[in-house]
Protein backbone atom coordinates (compact mmCIF):
# COMPACT_ATOMS: atom_id res chain seq x y z
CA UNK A 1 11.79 0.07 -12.80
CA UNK A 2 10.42 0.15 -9.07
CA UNK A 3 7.74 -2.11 -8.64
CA UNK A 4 5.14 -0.64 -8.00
CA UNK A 5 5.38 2.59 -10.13
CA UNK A 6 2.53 2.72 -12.72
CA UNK A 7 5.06 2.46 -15.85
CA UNK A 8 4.39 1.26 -19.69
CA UNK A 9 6.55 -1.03 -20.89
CA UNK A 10 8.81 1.55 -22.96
CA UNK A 11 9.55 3.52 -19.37
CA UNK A 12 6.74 6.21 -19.82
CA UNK A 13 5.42 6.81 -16.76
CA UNK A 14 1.73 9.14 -16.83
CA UNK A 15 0.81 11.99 -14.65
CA UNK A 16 -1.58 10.24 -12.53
CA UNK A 17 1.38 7.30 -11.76
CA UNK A 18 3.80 9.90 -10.98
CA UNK A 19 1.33 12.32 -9.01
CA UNK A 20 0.27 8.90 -7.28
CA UNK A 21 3.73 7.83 -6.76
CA UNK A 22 4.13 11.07 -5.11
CA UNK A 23 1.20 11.25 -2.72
CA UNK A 24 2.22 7.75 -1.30
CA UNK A 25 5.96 9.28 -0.60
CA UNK A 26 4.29 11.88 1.55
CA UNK A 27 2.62 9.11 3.26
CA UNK A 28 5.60 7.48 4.11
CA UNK A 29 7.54 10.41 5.17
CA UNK A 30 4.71 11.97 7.39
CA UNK A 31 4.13 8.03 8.85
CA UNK A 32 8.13 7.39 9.76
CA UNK A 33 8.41 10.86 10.85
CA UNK A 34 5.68 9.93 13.39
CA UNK A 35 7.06 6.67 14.34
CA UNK A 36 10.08 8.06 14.93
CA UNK A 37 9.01 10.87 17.30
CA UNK A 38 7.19 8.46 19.40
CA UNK A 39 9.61 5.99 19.85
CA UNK A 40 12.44 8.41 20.51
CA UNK A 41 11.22 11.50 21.37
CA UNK A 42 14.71 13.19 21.53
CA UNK A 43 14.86 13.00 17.54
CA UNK A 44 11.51 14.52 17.03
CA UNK A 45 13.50 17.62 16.35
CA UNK A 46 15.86 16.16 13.57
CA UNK A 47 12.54 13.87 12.48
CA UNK A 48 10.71 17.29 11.66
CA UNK A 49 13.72 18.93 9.91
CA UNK A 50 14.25 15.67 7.46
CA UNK A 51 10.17 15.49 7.21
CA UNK A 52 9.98 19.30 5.29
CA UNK A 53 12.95 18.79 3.58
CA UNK A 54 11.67 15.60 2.20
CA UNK A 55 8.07 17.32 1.66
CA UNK A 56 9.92 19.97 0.04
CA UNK A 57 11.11 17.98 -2.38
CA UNK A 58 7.46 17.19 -3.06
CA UNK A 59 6.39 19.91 -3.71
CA UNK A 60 8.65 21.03 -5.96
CA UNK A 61 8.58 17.51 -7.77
CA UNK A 62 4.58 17.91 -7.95
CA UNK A 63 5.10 21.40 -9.36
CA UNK A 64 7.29 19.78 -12.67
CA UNK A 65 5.23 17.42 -13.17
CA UNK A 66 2.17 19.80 -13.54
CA UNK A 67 4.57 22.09 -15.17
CA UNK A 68 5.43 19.48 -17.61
CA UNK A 69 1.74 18.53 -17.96
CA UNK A 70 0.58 21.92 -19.17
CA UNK A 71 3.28 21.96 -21.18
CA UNK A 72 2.45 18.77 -22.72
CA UNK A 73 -1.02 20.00 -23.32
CA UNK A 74 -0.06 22.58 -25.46
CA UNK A 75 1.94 20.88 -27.56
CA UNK A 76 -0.42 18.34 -27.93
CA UNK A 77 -3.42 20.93 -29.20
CA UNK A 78 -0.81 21.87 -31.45
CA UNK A 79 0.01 18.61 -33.32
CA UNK A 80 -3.26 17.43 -32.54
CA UNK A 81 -1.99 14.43 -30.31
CA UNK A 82 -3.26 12.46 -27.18
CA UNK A 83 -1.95 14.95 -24.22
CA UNK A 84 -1.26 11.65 -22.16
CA UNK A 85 0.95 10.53 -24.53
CA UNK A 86 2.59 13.78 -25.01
CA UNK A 87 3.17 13.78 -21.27
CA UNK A 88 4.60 10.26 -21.01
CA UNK A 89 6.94 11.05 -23.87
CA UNK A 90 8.37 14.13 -22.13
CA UNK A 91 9.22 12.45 -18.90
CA UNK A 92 10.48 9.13 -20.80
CA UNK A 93 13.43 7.76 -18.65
CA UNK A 94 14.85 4.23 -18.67
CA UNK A 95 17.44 3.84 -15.82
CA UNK A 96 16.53 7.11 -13.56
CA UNK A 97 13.53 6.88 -11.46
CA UNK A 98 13.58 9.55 -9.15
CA UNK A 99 10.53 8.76 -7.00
C-alpha cells in the first residue's frame, strides 16, 4: 500500500481515506499545474489540458466512491451492519491502489 493512504491492515480503505486521498490529488495537480505555467509559460497550454483531464478523473473517481457509499448504506440497513464496514468491504483491494 502507498504510504500515506488511510488503509486497515486487511487493504480496506474507508470513504473518508479515499475522499481524503482524493482531495490531496487535486492539490497536487492544481499546485504542479501552477508551477509549471510559471516557470515555462509556453506549456501553460498543455499544463491546463493535463490539469482537467486529471481533475476529470476526480470527479468521476469521487462520484464511485459516493456511488459505492450509498450503495453500501443500503445494504447495510438491510443486514443490519456497520455502513463503514460495508463500504470498506466493497472497495477491498490488495495489490491495486488506484489513487
Amino acid at each position: 500500500m502507498r504510504e500515506g493512504f488511510d488503509v486497515q491492515d486487511n487493504g480496506n480503505a474507508s470513504f473518508e481515506a479515499v475522499t481524503n486521498r482524493l482531495n490531496g490529488h487535486e492539490r497536487d495537480i492544481e499546485s504542479a499545474v501552477r508551477e509549471l505555467s510559471d516557470s515555462k509559460p509556453h506549456y501553460e497550454l498543455l499544463a491546463r489540458q493535463a490539469e482537467w483531464h486529471g481533475l476529470g478523473v476526480i470527479y468521476h473517481a469521487r462520484g464511485l466512491a459516493q456511488a459505492y457509499q450509498r450503495f453500501c448504506g443500503d445494504v447495510a440497513a438491510r443486514v443490519d451492519a456497520d455502513c463503514v464496514g460495508a463500504f470498506m468491504s466493497s472497495l477491498y483491494f490488495t495489490s491495486f491502489t488506484p489513487w
